[in-house]
C-alpha atoms as a PDB file:
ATOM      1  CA  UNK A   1      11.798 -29.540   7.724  1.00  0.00           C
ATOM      2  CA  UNK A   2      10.616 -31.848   5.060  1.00  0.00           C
ATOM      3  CA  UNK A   3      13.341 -30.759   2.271  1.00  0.00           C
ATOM      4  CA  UNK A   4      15.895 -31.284   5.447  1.00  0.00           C
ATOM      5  CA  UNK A   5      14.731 -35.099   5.527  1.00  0.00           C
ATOM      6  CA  UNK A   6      14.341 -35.189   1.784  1.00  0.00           C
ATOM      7  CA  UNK A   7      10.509 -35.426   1.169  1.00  0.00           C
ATOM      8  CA  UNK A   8      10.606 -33.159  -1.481  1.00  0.00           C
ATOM      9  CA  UNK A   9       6.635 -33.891  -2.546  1.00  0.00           C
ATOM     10  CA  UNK A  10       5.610 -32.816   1.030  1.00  0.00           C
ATOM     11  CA  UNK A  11       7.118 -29.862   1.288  1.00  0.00           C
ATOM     12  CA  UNK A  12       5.945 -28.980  -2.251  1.00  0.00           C
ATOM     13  CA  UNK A  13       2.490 -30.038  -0.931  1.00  0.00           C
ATOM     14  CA  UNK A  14       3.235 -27.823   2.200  1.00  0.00           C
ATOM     15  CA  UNK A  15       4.544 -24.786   0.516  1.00  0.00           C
ATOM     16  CA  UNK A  16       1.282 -24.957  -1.807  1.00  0.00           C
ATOM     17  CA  UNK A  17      -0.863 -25.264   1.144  1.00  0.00           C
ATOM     18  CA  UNK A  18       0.493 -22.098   2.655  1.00  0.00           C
ATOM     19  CA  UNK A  19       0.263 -20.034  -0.676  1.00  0.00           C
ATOM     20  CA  UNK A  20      -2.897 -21.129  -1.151  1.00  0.00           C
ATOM     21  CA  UNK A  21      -4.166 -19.243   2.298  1.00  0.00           C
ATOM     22  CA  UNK A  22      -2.550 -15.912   1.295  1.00  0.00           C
ATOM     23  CA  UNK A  23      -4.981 -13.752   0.707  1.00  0.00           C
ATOM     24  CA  UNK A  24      -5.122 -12.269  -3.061  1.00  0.00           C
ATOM     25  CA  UNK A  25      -3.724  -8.521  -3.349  1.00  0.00           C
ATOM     26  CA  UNK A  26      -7.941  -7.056  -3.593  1.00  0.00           C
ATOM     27  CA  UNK A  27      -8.616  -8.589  -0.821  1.00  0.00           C
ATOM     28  CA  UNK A  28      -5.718  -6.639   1.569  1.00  0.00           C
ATOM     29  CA  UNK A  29      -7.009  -3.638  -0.558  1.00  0.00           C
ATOM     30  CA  UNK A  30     -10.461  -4.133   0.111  1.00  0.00           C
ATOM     31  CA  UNK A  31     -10.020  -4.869   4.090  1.00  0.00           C
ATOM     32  CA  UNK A  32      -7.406  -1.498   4.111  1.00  0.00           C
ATOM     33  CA  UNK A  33     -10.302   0.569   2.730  1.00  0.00           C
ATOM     34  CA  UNK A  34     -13.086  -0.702   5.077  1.00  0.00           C
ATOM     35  CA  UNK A  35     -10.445   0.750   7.521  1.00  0.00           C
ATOM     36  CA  UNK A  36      -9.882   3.697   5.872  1.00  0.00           C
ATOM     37  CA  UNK A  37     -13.647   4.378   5.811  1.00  0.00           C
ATOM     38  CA  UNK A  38     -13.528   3.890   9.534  1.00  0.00           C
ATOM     39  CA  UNK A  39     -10.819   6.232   9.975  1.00  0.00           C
ATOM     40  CA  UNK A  40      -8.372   3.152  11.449  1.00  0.00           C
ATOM     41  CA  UNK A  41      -5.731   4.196   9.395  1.00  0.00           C
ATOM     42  CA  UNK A  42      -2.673   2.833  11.306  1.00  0.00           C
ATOM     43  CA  UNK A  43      -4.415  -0.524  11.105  1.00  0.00           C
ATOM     44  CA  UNK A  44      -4.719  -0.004   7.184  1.00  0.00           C
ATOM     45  CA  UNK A  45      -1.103   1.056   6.747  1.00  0.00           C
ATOM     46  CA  UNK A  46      -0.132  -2.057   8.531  1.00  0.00           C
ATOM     47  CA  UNK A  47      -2.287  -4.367   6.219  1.00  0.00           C
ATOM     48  CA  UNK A  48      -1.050  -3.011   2.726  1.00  0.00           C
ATOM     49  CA  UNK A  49       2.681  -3.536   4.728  1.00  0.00           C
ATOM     50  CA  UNK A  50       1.840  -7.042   4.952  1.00  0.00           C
ATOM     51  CA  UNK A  51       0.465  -6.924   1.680  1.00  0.00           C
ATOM     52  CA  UNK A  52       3.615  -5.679   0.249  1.00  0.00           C
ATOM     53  CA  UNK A  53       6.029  -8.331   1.471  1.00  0.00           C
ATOM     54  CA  UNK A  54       3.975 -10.508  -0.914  1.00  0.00           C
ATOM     55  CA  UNK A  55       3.381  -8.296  -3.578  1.00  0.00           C
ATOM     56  CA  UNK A  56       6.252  -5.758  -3.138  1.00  0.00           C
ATOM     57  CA  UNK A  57       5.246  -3.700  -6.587  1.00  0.00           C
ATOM     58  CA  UNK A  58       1.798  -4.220  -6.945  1.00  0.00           C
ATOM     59  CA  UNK A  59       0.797  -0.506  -8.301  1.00  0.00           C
ATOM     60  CA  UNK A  60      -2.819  -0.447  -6.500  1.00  0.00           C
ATOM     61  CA  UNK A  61      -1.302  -1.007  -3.166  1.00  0.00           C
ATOM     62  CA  UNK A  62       1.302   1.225  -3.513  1.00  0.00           C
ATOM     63  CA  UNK A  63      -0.759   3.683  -4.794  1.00  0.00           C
ATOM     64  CA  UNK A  64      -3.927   3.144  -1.993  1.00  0.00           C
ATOM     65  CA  UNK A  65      -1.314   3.269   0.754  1.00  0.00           C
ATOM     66  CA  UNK A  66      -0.524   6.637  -0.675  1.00  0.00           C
ATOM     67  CA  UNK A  67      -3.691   7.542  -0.160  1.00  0.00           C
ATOM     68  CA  UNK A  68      -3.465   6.588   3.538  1.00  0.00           C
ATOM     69  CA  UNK A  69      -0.511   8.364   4.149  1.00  0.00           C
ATOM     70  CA  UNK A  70      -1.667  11.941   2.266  1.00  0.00           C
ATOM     71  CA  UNK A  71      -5.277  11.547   3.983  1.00  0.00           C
ATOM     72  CA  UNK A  72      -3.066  11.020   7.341  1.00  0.00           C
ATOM     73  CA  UNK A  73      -1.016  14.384   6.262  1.00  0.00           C
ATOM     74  CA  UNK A  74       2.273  12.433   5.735  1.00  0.00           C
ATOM     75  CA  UNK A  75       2.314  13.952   2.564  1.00  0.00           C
ATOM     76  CA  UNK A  76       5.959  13.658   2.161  1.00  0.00           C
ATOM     77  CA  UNK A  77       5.829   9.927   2.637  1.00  0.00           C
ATOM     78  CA  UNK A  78       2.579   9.916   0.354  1.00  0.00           C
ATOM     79  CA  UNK A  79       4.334  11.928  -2.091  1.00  0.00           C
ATOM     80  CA  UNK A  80       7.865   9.458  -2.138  1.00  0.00           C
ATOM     81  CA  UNK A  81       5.727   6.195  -2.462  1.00  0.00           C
ATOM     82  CA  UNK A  82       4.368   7.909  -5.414  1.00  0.00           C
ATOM     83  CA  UNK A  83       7.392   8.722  -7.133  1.00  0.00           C
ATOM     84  CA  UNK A  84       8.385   4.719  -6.796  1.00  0.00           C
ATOM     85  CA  UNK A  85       4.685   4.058  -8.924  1.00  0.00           C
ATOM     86  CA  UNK A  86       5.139   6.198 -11.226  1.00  0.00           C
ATOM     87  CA  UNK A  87       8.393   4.724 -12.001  1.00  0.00           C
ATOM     88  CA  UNK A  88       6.913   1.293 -12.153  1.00  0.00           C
ATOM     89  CA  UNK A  89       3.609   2.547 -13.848  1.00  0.00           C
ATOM     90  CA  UNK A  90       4.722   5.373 -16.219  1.00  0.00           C
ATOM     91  CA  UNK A  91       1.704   4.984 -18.361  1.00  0.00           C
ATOM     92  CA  UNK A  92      -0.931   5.225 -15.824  1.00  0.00           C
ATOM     93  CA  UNK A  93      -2.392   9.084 -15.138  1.00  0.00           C
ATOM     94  CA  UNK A  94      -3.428   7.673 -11.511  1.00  0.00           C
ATOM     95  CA  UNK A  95      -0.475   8.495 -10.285  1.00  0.00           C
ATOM     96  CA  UNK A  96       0.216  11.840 -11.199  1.00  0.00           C
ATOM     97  CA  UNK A  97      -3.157  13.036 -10.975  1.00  0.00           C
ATOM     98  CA  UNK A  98      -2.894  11.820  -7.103  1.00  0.00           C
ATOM     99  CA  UNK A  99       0.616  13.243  -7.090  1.00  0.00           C
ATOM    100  CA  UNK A 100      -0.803  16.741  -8.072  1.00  0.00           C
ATOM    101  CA  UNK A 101      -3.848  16.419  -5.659  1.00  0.00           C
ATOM    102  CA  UNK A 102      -1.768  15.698  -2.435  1.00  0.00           C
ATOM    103  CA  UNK A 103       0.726  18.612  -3.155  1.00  0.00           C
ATOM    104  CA  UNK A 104      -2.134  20.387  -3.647  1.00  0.00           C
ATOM    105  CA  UNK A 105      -3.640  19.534  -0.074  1.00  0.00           C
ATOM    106  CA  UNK A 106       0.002  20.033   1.518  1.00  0.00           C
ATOM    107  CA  UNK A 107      -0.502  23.821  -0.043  1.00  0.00           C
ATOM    108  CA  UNK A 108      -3.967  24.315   1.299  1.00  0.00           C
ATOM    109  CA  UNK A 109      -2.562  23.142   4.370  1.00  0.00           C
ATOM    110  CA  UNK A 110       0.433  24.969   4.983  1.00  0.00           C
ATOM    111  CA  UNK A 111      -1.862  28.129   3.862  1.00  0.00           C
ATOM    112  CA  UNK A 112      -3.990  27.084   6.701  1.00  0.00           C
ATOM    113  CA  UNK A 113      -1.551  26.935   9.417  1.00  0.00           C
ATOM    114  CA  UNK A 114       0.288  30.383   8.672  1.00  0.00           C
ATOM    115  CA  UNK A 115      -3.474  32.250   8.654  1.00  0.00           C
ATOM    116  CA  UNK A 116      -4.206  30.163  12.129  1.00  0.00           C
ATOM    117  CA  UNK A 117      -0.720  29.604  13.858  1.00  0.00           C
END
């Protein structure tokens, strides 16, 4: 509204304002692991969403959603996200090691399931 009437320094002053209240990318990570710790992991998916229309390829919250997801047995999903960090982080063994643990779970899993049907 203030660009539209051509007060360019208030709507710089506005815009700051605003980015000034986002929160910084530990603290979404920090409130979506006091939820993971409570086991409100929808709630925790939804904040690192929010997180990631700000930061859309911010590693850690990629890779702590995938954490959600694989500790919610989406492993699949866990699994994909993954495969997007490790193409952004190719240096960092985080990623794989994670990578190898949830196929691992899926395994132990699946073994589960066809010994109890």
């Amino acid at each position: 509204l203030y660009f539209k009437n051509g007060e360019i320094t208030k709507a710089q002053d506005r815009l700051a304002q605003f980015i000034a209240k986002l929160p910084p990318q530990s603290e979404y990570i920090l409130m979506a692991n006091a939820l993971e710790r409570l086991e409100i992991r929808n709630e925790a998916l939804e904040i690192l969403d929010q997180a990631l229309e700000y930061y859309p390829h911010n590693a850690d919250i990629l890779y702590f959603k995938a954490v959600i997801l694989a500790n919610q047995n989406r492993f699949t999903q866990a699994k994909s996200l993954l495969t997007l960090n490790h193409n952004l982080k190719t240096d960092d063994p985080r990623f794989l090691s994670l990578l190898q643990n949830i196929e691992e779970l899926e395994a132990n899993l699946m073994k589960k399931e066809i010994k109890n049907p």
